[in-house]
C-alpha atoms as a PDB file:
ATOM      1  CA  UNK A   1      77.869 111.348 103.293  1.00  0.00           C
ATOM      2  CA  UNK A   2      80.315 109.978 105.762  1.00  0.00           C
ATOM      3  CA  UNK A   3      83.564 111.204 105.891  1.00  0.00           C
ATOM      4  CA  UNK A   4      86.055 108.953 107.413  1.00  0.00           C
ATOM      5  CA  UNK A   5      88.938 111.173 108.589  1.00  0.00           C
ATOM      6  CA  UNK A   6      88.548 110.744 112.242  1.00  0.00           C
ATOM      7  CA  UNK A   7      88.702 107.354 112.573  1.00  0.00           C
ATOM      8  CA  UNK A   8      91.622 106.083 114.073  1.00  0.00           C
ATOM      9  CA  UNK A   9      93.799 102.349 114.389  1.00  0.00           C
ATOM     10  CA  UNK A  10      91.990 102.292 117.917  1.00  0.00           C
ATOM     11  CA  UNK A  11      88.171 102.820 116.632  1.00  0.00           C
ATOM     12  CA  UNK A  12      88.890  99.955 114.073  1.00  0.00           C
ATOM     13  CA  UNK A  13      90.230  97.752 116.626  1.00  0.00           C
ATOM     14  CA  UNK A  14      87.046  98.073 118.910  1.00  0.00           C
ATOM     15  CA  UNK A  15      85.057  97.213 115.483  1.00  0.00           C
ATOM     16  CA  UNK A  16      86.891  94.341 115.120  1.00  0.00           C
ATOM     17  CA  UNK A  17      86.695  93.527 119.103  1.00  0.00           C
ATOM     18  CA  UNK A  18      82.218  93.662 118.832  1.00  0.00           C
ATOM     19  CA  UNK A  19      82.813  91.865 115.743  1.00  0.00           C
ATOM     20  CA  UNK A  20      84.680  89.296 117.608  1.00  0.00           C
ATOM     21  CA  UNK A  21      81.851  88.875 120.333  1.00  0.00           C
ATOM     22  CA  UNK A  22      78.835  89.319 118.316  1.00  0.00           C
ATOM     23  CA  UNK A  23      80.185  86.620 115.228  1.00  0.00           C
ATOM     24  CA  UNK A  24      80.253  88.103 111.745  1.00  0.00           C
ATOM     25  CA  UNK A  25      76.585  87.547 110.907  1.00  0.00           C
ATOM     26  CA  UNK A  26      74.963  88.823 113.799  1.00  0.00           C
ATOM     27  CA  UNK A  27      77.142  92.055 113.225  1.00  0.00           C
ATOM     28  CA  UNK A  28      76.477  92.219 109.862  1.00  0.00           C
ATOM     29  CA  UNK A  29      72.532  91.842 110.706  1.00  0.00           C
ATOM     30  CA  UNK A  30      72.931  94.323 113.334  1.00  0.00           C
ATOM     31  CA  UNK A  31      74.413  97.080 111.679  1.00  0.00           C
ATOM     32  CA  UNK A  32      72.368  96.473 108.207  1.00  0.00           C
ATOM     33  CA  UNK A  33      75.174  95.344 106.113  1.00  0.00           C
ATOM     34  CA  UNK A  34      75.561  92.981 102.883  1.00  0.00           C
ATOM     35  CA  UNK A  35      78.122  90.808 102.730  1.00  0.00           C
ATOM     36  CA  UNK A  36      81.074  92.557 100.969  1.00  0.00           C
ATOM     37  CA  UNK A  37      83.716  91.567  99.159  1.00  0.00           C
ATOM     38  CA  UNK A  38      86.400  93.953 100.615  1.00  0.00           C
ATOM     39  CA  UNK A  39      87.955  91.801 103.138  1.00  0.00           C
ATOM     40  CA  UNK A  40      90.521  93.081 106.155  1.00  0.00           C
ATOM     41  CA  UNK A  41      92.711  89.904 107.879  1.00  0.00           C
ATOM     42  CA  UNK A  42      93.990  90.779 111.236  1.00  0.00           C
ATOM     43  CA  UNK A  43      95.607  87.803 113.737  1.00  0.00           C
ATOM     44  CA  UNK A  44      94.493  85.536 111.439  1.00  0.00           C
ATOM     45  CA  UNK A  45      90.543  86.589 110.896  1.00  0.00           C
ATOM     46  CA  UNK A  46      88.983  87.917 108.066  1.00  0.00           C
ATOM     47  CA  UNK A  47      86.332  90.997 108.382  1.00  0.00           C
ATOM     48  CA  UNK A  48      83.871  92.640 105.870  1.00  0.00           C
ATOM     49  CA  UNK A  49      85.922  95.862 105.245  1.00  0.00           C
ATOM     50  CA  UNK A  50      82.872  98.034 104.488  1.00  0.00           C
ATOM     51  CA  UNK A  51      81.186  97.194 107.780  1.00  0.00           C
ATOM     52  CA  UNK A  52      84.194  97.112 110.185  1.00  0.00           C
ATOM     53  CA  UNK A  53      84.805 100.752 108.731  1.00  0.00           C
ATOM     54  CA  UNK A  54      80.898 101.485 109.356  1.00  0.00           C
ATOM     55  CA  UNK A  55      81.184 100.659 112.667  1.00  0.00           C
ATOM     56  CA  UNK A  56      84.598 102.383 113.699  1.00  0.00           C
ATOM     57  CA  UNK A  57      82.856 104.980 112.256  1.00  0.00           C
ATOM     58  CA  UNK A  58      79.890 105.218 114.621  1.00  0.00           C
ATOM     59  CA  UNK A  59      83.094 104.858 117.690  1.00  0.00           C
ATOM     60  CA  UNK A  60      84.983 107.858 116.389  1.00  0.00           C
ATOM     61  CA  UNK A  61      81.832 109.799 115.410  1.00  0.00           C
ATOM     62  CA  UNK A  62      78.939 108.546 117.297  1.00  0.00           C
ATOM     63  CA  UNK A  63      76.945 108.047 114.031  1.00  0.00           C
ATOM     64  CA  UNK A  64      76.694 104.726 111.965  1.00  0.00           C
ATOM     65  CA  UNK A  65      78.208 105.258 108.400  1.00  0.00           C
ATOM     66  CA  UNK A  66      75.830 102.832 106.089  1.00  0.00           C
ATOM     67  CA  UNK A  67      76.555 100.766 103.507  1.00  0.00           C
ATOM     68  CA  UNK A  68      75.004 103.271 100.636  1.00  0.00           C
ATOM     69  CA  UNK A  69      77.378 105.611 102.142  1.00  0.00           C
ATOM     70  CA  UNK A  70      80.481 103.593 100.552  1.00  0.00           C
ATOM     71  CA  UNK A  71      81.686 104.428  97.013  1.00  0.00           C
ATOM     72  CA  UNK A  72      82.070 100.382  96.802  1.00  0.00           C
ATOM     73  CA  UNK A  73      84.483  98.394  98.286  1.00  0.00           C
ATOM     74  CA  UNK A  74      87.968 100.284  97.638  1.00  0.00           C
ATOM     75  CA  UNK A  75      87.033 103.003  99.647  1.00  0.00           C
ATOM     76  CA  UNK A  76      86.928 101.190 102.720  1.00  0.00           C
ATOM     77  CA  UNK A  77      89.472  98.816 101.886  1.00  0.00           C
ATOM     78  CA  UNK A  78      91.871 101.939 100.850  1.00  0.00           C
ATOM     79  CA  UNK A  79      91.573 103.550 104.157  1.00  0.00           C
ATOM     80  CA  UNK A  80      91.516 100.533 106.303  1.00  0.00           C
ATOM     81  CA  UNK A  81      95.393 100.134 104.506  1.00  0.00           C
ATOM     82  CA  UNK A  82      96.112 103.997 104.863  1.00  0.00           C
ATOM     83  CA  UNK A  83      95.078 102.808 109.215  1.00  0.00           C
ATOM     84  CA  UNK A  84      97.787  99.711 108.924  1.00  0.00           C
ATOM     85  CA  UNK A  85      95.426  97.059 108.395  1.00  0.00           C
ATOM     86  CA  UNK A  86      95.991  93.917 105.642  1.00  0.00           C
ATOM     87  CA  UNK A  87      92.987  94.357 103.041  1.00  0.00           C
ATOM     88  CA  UNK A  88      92.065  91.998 100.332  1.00  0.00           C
ATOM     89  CA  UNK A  89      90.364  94.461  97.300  1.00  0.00           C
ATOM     90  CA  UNK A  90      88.212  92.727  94.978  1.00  0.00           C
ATOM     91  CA  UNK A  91      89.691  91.931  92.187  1.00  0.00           C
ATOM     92  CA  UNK A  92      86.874  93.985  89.804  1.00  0.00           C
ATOM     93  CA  UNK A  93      87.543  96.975  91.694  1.00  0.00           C
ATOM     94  CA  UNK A  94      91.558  96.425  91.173  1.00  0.00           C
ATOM     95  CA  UNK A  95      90.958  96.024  87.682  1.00  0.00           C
ATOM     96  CA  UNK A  96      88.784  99.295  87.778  1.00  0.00           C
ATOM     97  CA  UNK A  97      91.285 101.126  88.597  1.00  0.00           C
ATOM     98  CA  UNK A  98      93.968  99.971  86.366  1.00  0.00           C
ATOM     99  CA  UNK A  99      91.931 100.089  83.175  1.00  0.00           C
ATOM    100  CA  UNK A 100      91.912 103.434  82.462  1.00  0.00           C
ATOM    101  CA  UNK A 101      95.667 104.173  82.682  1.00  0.00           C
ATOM    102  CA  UNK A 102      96.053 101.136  80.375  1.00  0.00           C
ATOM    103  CA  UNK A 103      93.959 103.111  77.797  1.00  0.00           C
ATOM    104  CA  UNK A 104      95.869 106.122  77.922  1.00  0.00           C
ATOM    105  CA  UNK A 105      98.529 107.610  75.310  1.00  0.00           C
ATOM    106  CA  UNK A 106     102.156 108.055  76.487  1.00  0.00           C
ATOM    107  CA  UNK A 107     102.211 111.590  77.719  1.00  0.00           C
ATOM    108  CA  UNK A 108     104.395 113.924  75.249  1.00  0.00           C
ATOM    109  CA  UNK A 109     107.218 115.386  76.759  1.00  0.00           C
ATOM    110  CA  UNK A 110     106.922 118.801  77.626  1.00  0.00           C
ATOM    111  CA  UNK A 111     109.464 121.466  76.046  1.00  0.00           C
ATOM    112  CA  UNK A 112     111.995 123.461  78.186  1.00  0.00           C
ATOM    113  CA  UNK A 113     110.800 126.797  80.151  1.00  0.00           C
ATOM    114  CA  UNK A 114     112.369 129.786  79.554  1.00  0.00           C
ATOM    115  CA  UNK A 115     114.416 130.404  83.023  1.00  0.00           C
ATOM    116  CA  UNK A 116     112.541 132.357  85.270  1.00  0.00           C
ATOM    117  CA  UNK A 117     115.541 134.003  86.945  1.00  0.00           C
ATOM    118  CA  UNK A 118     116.452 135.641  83.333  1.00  0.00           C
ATOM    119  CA  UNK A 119     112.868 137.591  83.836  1.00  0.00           C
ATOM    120  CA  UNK A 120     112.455 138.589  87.034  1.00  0.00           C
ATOM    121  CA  UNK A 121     114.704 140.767  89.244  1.00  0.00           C
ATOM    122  CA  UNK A 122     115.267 140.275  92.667  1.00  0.00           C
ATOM    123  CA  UNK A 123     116.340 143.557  95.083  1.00  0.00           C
ATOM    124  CA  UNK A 124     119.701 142.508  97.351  1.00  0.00           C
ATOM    125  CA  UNK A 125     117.980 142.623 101.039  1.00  0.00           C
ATOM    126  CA  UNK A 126     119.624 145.026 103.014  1.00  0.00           C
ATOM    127  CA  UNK A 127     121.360 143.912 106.088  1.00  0.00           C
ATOM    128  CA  UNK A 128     120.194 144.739 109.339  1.00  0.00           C
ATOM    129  CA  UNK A 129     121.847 146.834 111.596  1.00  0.00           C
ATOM    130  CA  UNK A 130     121.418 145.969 115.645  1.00  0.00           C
ATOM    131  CA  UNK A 131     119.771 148.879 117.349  1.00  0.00           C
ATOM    132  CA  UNK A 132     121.758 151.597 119.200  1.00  0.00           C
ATOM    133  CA  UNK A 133     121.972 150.871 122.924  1.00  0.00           C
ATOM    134  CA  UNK A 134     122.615 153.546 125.149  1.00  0.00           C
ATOM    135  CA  UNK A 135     125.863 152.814 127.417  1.00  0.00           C
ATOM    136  CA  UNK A 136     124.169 154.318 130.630  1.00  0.00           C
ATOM    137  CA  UNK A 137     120.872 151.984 131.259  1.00  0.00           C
ATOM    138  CA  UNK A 138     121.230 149.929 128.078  1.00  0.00           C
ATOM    139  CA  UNK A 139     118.247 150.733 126.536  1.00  0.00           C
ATOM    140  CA  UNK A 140     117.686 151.222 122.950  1.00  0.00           C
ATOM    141  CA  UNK A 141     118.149 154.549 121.641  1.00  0.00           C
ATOM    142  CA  UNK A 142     115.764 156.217 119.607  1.00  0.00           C
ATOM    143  CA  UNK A 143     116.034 157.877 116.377  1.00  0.00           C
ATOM    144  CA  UNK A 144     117.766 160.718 117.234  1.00  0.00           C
ATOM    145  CA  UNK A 145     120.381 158.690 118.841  1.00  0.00           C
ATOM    146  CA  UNK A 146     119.825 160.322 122.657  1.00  0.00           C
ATOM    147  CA  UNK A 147     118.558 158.278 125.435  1.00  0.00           C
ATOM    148  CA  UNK A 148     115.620 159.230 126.892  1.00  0.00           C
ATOM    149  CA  UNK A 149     116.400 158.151 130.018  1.00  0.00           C
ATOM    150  CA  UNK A 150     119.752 159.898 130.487  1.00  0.00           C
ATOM    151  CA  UNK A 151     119.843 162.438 128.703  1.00  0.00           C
END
């Protein structure tokens, strides 16, 4: 399972730079990836999200992340936005999302909490008191409030 937290802006923009020289279906072909329907649009291209992410992948990580290692298209899509890039979602996956919040109930509201301050007690922190210093050497006195030093 890939995980996809140390790819960076950069390692997406060299994806899209061999994507660039290689032409999207040689890249696709080379890297073992189906058409997708994910899309990221940068200077005016469009890119296959899932395999631009793959490949970033293999730059920050030095290991391919394959197509059956996507939980569909709104994974990549979702980071490739988190990494400042314009995505396209498909629109299934959108409505995914969305359908189980529509199916919900309102959530009740919840009734007031007793005030937590009424049960617990808090103990007044002392103030601190700067250390003795002895007048002599200025050191800090100990305990018994006679330098060491002097005497």
């Amino acid at each position: 399972m890939a995980t996809f937290s140390s790819v960076t802006r950069q390692h997406v923009l060299a994806a899209l730079a061999e994507h660039d020289a290689r032409g999207a279906e040689e890249f696709l072909d080379l890297y073992g990836f189906e058409p997708g329907v994910g899309t990221l649009t940068h200077e005016g291209r469009t890119y296959d999200a899932r395999a631009v992410l793959g490949v970033a992948h293999k730059f920050a990580t030095g290991r391919l992340a394959r197509q059956d290692e996507f939980h569909g298209d709104l994974q990549a899509t979702g980071l490739l936005s988190k990494r400042g890039f314009e995505v396209t979602e498909p629109a299934s996956a959108r409505r995914a999302v969305a359908a189980p919040s529509a199916t919900r109930a309102p959530r009740a509201p919840r009734a007031p909490r007793a005030s937590a301050a009424k049960t617990t007690t808090r103990t007044p922190s002392r103030e601190e008191r700067p250390p003795a210093i002895c007048p002599t050497c200025f050191t800090v006195l100990p305990a018994t409030g006679v330098c060491d030093a002097c005497g």
